[in-house]
N, C-alpha and C. Protein backbone atom coordinates (compact mmCIF):
# COMPACT_ATOMS: atom_id res chain seq x y z
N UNK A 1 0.84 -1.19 0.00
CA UNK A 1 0.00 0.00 0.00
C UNK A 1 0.88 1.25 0.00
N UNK A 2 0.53 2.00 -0.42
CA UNK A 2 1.12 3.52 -0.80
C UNK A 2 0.97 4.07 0.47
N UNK A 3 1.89 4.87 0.93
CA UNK A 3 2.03 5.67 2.25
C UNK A 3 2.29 6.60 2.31
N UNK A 4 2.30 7.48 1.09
CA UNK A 4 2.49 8.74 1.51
C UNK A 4 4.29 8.84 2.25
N UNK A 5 3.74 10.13 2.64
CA UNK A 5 4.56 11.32 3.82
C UNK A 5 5.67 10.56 4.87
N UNK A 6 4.50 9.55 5.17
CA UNK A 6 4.62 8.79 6.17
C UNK A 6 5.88 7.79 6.10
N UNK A 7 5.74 7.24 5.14
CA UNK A 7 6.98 5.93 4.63
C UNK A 7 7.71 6.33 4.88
N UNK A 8 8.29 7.74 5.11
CA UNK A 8 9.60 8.07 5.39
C UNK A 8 9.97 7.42 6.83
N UNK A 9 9.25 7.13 7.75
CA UNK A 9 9.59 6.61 8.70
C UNK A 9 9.97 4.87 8.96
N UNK A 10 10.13 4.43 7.84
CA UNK A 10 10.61 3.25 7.63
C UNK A 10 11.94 3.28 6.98
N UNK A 11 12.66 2.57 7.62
CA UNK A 11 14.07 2.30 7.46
C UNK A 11 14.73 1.98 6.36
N UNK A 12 15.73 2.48 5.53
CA UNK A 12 16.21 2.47 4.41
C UNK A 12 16.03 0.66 3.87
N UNK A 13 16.58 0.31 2.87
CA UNK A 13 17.24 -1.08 2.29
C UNK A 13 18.49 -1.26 2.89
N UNK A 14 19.68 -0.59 2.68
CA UNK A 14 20.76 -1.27 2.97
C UNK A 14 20.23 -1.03 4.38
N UNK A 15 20.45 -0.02 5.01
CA UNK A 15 20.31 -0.11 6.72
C UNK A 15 19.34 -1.52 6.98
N UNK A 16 18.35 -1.88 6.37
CA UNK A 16 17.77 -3.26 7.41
C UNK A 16 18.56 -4.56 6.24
N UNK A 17 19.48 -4.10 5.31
CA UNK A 17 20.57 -5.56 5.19
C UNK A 17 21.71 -5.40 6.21
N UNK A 18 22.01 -4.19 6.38
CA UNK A 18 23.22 -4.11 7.61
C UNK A 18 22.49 -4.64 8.94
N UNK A 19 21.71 -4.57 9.06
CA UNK A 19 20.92 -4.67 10.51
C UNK A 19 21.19 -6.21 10.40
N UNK A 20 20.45 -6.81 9.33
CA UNK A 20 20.74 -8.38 9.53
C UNK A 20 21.79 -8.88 9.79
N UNK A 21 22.85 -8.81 9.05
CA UNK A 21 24.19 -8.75 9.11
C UNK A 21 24.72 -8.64 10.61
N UNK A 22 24.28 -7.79 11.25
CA UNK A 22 25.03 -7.39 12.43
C UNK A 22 23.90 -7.99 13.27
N UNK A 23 23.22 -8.62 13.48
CA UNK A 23 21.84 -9.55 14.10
C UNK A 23 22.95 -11.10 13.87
N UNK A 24 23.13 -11.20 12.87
CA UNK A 24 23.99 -12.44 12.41
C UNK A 24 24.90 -12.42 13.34
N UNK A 25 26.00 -11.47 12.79
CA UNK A 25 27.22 -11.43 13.84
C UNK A 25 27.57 -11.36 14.99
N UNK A 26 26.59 -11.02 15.97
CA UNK A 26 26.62 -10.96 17.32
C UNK A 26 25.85 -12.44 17.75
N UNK A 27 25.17 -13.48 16.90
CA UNK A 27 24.58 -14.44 17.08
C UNK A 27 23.81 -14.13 18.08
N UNK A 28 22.40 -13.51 17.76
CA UNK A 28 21.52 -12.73 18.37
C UNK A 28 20.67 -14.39 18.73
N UNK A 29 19.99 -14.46 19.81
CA UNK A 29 19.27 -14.85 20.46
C UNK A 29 17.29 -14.24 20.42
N UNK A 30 18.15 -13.56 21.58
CA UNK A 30 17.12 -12.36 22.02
C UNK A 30 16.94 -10.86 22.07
N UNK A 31 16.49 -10.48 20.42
CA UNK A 31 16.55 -9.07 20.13
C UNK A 31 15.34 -8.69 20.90
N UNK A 32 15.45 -7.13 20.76
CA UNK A 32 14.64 -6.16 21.01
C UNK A 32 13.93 -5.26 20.21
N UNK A 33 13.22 -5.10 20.22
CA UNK A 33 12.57 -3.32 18.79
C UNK A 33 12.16 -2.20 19.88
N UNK A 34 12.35 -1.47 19.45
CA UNK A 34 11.67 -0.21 20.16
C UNK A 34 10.97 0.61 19.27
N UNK A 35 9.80 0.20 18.23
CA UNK A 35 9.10 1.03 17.23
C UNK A 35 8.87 0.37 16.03
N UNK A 36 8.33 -0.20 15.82
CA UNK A 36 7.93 -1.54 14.84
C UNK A 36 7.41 -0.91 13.00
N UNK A 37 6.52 0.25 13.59
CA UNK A 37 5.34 0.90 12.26
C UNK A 37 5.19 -0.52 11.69
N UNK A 38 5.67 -0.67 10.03
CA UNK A 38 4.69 -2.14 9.38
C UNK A 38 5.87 -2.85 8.98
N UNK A 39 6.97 -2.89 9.97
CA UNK A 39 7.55 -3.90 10.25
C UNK A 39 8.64 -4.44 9.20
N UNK A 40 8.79 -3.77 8.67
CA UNK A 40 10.54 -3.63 8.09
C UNK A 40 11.50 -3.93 8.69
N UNK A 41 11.48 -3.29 9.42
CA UNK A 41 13.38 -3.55 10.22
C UNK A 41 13.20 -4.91 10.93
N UNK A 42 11.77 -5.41 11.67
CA UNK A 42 11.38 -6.09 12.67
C UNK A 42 11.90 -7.48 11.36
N UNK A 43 11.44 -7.14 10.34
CA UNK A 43 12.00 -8.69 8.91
C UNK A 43 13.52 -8.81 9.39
N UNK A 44 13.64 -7.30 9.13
CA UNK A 44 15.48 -7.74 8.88
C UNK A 44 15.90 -8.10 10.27
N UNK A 45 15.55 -8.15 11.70
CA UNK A 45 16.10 -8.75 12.42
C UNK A 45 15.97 -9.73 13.11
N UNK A 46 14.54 -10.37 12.50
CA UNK A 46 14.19 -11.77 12.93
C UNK A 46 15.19 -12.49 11.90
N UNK A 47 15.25 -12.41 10.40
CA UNK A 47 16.01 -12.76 9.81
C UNK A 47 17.24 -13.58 9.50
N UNK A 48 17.62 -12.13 10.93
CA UNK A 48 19.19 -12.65 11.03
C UNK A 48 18.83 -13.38 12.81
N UNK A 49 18.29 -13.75 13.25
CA UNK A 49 18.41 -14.07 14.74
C UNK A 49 18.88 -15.52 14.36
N UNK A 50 19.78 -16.38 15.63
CA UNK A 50 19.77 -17.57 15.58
C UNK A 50 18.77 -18.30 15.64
N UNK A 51 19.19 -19.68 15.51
CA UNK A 51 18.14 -20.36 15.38
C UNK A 51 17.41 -20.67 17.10
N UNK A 52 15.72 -20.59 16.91
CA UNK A 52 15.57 -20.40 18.12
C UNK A 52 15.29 -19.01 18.61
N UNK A 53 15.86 -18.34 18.24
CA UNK A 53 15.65 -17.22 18.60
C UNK A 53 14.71 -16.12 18.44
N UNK A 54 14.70 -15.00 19.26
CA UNK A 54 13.18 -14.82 19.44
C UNK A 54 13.38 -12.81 19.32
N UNK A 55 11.62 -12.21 18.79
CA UNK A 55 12.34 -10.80 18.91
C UNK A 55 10.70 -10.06 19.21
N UNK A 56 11.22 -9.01 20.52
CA UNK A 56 10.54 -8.70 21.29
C UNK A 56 10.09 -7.44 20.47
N UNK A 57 8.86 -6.64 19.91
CA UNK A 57 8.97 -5.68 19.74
C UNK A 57 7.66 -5.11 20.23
N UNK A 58 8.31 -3.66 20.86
CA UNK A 58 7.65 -2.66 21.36
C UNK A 58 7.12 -2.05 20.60
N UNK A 59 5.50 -1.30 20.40
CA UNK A 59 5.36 -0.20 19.83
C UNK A 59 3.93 0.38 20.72
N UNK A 60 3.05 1.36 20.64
CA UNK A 60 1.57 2.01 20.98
C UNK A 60 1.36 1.90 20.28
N UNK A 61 1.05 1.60 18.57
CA UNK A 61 0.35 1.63 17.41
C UNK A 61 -0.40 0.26 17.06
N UNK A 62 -1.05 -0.33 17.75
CA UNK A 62 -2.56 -1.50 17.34
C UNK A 62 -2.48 -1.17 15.54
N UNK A 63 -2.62 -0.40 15.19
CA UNK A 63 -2.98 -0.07 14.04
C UNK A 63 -2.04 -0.20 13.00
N UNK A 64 -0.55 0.38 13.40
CA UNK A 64 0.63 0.13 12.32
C UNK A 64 1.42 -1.39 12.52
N UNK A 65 0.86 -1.59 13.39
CA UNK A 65 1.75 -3.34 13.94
C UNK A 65 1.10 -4.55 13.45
N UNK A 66 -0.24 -4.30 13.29
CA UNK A 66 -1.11 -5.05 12.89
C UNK A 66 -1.00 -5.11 11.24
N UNK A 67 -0.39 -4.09 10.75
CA UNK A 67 0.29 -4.02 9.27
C UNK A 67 1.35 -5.09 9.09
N UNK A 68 2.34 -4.75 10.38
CA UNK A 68 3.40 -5.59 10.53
C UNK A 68 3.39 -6.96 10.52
N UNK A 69 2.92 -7.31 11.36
CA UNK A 69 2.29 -8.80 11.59
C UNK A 69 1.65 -9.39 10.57
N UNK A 70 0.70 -8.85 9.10
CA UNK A 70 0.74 -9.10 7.86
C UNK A 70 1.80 -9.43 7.23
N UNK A 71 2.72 -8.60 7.16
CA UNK A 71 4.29 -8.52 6.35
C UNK A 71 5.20 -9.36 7.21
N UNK A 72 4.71 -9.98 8.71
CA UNK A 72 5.91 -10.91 9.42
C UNK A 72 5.34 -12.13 8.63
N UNK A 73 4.33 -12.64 8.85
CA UNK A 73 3.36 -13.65 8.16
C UNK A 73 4.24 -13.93 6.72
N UNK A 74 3.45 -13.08 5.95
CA UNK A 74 4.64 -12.92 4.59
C UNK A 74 5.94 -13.58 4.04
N UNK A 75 6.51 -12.77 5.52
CA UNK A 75 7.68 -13.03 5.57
C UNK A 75 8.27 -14.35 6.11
N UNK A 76 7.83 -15.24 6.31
CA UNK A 76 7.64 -16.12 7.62
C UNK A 76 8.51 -16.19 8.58
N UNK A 77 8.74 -15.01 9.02
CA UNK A 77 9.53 -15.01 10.63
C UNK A 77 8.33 -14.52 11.82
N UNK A 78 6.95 -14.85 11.28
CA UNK A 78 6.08 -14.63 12.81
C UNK A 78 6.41 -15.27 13.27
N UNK A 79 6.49 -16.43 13.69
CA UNK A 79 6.72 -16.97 14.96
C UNK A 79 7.81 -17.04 15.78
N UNK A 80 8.66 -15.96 15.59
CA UNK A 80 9.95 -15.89 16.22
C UNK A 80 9.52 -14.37 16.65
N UNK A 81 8.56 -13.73 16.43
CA UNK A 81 8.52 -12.27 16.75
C UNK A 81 7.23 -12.20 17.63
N UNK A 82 7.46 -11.52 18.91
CA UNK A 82 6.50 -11.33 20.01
C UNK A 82 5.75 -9.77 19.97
N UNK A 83 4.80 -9.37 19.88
CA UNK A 83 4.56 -7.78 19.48
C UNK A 83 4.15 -7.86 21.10
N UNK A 84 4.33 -6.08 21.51
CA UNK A 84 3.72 -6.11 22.71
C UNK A 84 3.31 -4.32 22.43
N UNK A 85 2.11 -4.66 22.94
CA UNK A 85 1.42 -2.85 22.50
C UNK A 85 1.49 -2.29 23.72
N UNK A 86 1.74 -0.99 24.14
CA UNK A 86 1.78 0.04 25.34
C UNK A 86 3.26 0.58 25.68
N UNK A 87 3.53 1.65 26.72
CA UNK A 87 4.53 2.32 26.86
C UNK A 87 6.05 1.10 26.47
N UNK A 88 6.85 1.82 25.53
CA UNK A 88 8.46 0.55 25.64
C UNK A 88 9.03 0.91 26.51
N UNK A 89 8.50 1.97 27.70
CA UNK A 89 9.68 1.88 28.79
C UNK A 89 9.03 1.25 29.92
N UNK A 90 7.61 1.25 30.15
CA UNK A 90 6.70 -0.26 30.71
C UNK A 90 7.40 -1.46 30.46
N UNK A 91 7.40 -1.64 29.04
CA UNK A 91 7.67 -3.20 28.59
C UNK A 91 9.15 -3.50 29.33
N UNK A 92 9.92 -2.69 28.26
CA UNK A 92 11.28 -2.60 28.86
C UNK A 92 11.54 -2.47 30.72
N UNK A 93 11.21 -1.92 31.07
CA UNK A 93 11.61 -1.69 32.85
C UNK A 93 10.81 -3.30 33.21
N UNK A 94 10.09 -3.95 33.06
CA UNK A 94 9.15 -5.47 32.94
C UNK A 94 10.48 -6.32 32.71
N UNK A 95 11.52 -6.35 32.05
CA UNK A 95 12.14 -7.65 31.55
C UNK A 95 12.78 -8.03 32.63
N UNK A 96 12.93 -9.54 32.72
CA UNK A 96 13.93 -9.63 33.18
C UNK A 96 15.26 -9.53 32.70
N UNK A 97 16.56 -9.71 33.77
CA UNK A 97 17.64 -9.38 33.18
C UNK A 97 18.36 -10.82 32.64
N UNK A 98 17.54 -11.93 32.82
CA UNK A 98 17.54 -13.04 31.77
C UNK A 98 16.47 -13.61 31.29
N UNK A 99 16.84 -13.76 30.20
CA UNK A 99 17.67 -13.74 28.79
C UNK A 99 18.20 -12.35 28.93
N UNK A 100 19.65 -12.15 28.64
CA UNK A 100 20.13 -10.83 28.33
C UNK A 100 19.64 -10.62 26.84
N UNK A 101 19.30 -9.27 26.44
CA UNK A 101 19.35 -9.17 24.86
C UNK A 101 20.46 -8.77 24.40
N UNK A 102 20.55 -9.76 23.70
CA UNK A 102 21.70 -9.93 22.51
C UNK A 102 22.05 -8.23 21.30
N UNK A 103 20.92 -7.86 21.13
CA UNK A 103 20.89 -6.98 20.14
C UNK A 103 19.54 -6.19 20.81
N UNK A 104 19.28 -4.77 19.58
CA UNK A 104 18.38 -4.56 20.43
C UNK A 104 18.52 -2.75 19.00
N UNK A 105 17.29 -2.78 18.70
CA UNK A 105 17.57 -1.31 17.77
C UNK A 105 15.95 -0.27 17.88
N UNK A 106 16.56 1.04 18.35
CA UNK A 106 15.48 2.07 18.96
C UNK A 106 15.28 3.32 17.67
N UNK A 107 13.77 2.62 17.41
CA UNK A 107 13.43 3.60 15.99
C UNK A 107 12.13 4.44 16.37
N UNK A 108 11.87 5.35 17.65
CA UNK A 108 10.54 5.25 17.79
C UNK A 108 10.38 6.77 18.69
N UNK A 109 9.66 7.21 19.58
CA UNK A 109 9.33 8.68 19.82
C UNK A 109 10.40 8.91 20.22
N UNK A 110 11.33 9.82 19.60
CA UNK A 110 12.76 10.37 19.99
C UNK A 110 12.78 11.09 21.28
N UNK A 111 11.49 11.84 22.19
CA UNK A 111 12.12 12.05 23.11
C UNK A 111 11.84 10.80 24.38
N UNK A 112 11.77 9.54 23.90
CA UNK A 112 11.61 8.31 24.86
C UNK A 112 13.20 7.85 24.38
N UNK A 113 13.85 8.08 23.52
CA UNK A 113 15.57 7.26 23.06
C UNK A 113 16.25 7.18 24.56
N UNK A 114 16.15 8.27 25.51
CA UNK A 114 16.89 8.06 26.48
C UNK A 114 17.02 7.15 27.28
N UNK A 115 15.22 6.85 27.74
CA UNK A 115 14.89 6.12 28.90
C UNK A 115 15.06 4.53 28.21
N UNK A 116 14.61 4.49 26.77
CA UNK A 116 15.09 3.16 25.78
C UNK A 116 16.49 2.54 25.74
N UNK A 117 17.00 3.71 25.79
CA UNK A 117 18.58 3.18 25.43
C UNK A 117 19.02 2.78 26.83
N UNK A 118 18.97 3.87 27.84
CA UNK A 118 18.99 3.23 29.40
C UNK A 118 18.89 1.92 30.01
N UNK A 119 17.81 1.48 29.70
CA UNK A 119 16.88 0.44 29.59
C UNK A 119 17.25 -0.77 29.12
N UNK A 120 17.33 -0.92 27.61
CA UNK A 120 17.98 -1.99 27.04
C UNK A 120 19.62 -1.64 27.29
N UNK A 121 20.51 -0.77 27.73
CA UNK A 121 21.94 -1.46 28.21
C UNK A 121 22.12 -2.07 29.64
N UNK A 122 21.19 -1.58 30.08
CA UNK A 122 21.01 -2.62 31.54
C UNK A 122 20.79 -4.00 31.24
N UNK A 123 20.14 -4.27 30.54
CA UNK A 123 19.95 -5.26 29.77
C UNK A 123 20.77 -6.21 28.69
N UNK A 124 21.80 -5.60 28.31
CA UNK A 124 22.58 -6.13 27.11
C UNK A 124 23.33 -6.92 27.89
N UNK A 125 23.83 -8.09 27.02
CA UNK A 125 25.05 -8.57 27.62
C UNK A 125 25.84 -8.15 26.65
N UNK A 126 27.15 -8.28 27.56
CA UNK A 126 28.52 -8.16 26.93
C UNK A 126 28.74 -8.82 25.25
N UNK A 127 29.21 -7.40 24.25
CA UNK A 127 29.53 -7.74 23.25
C UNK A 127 27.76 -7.85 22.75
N UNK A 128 26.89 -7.75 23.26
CA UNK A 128 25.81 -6.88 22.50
C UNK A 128 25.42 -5.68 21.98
N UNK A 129 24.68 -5.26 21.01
CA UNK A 129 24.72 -3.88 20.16
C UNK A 129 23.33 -3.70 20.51
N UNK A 130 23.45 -2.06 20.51
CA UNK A 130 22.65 -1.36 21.03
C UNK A 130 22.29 -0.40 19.17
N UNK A 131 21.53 -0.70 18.66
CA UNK A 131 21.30 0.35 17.48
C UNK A 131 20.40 1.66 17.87
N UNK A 132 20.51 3.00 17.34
CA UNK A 132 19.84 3.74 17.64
C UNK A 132 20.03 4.71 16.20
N UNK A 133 19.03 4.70 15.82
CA UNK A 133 18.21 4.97 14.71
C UNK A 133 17.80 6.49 14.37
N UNK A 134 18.52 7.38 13.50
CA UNK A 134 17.61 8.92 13.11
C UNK A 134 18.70 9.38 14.04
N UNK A 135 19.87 9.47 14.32
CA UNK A 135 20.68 9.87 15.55
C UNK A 135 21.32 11.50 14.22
N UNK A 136 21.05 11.76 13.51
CA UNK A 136 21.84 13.02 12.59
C UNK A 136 20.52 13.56 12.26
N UNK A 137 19.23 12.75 12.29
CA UNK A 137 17.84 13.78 12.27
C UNK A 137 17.77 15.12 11.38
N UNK A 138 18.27 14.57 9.58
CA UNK A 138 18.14 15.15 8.81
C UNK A 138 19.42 16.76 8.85
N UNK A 139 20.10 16.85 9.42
CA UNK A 139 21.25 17.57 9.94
C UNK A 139 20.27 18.80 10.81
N UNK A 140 19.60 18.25 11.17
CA UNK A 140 18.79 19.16 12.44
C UNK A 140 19.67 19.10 13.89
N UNK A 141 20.84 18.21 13.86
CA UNK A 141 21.41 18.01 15.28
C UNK A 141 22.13 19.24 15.28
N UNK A 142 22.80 19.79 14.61
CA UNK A 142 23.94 20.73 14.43
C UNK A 142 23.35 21.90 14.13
N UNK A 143 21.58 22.07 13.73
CA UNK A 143 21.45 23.56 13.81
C UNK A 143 20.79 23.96 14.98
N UNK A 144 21.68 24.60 15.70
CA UNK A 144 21.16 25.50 17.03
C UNK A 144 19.60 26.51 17.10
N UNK A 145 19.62 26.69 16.14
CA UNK A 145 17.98 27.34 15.97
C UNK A 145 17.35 26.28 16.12
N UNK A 146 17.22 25.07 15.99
CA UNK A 146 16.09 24.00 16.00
C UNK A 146 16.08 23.57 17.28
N UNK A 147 15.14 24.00 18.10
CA UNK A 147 15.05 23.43 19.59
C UNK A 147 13.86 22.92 20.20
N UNK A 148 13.40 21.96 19.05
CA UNK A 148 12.08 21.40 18.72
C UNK A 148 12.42 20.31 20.05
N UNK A 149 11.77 19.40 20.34
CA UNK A 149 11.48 18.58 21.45
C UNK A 149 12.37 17.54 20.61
N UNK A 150 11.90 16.52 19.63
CA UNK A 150 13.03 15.74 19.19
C UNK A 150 13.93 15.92 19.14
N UNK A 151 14.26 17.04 18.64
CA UNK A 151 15.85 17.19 18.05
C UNK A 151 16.50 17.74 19.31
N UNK A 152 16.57 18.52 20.22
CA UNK A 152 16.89 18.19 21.56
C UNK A 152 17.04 17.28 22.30
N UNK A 153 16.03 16.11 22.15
CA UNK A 153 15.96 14.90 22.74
C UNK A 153 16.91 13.92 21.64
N UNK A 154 16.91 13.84 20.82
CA UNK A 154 17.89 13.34 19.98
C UNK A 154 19.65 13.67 20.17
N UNK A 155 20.12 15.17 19.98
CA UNK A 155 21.39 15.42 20.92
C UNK A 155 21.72 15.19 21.94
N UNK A 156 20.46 15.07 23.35
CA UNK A 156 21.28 14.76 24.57
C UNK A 156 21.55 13.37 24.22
N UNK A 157 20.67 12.42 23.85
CA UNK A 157 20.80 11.02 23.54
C UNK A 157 21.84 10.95 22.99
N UNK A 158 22.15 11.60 21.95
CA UNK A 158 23.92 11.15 21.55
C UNK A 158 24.96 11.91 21.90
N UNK A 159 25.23 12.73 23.04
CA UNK A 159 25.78 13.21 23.74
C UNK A 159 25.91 12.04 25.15
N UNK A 160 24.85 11.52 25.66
CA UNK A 160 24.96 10.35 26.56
C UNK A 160 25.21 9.07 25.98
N UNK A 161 25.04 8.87 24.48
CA UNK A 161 25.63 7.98 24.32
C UNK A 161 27.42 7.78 23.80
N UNK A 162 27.67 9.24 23.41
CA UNK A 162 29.42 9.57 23.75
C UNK A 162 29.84 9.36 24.94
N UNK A 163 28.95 9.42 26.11
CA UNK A 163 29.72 9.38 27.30
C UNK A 163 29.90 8.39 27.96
N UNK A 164 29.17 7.78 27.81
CA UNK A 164 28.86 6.21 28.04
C UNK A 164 29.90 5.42 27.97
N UNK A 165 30.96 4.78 29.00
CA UNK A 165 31.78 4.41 29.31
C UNK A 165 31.10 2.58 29.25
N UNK A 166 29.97 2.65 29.24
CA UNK A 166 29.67 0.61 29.23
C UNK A 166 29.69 0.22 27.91
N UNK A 167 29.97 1.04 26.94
CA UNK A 167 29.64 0.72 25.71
C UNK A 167 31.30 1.67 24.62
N UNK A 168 31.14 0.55 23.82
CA UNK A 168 32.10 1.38 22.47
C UNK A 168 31.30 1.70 21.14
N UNK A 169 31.45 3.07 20.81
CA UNK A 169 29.94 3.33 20.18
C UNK A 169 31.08 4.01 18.82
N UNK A 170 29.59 4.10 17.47
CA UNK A 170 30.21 4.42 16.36
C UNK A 170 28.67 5.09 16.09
N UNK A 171 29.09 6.18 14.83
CA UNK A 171 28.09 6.74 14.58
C UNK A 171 28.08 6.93 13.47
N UNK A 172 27.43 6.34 12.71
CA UNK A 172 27.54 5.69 10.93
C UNK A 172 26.35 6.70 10.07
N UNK A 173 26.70 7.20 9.28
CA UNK A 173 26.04 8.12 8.42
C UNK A 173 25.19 7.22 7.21
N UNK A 174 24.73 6.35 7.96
CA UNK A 174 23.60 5.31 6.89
C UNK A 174 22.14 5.93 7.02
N UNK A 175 21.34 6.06 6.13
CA UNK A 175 19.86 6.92 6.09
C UNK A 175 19.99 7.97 6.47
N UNK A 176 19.18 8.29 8.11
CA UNK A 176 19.23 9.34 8.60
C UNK A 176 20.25 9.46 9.99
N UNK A 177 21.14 8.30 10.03
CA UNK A 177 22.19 8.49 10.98
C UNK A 177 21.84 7.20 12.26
N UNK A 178 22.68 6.23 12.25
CA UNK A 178 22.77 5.00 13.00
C UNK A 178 23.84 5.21 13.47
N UNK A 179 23.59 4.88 14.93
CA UNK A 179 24.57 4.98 16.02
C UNK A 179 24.45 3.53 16.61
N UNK A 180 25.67 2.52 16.57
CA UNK A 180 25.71 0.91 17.13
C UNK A 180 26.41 1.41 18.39
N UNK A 181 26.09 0.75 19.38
CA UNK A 181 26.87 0.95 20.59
C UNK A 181 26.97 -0.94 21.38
N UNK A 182 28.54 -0.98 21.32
CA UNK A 182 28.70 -2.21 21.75
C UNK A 182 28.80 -2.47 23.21
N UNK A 183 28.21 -3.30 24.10
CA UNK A 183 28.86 -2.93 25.60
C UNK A 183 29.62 -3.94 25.72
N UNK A 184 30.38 -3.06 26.09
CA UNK A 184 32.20 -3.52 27.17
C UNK A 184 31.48 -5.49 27.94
């Protein structure tokens, strides 16, 4: 279906083949989503999960997930993918801290990235990646006149994720700007 305006909020091609790729390489288990819409990225990282393996995704949208869950079907990685509807820092603050997640990528209300990213590195085990998604926000990070609620909430987030001593982080100019953060 045609989407308009909107599609822009779905994740490039190469970014959800890199995503798999790096779902592969960390021999992901137990991923995470933090923002599903109709379930693109959620393909590319069931995809790559081991075998067995399972992927948790967060979103509030009944309406765009339920798209998703068409296109997991499709795809046939539903049954490795768990949807859960209501706040992701509910869901998230809910987990336990086993199963550690393996992987784990935050595409969803930018001023929640903080309490998300928080959240799932408490959670990561060692030599798990933390993806965080829209982190250059169209080069809105670098203009000081823009002091919109995202894009504020987007700089401190990658300002705390520079500082962040549990993790070795990179900040890759793929789409609109992916930031992997590995923890120590």
């Amino acid at each position: 279906a045609e989407l308009g305006g909107i599609s822009r909020m779905q994740i490039a091609p190469e970014q959800g083949a890199f995503m798999t790729l790096l779902v592969e390489l960390v021999d992901a288990r137990f991923a995470v989503e933090v923002g599903t819409f109709t379930g693109y990225s959620s393909i590319c990282i069931a995809r790559g999960l081991s075998q067995g393996g399972r992927l948790l995704c967060c979103d509030v949208s009944e309406e765009w997930t339920a798209v998703a869950r068409a296109h997991w079907e499709q795809a046939g990685v539903a049954d490795r993918i768990e949807r859960v509807i209501g706040p992701a820092a509910d869901t998230l603050q809910a987990l336990p801290a086993d199963p550690p997640i393996d992987f784990a990528f935050i595409d969803a209300d930018k001023t929640g990235y903080r309490t998300y990213y928080d959240e799932i590195v408490a959670r990561l085990r060692p030599g798990g990646l933390v993806l965080v998604d829209n982190v250059l926000w169209s080069g809105k990070v670098v203009d000081d006149a823009d002091q919109s609620a995202d894009t504020v909430a987007i700089r401190a987030v990658n300002d705390h994720i520079a500082a962040d001593d549990r993790v070795q982080v990179v900040m890759l100019p793929i789409a609109d700007g992916l930031t992997i953060a590995r923890k120590r």
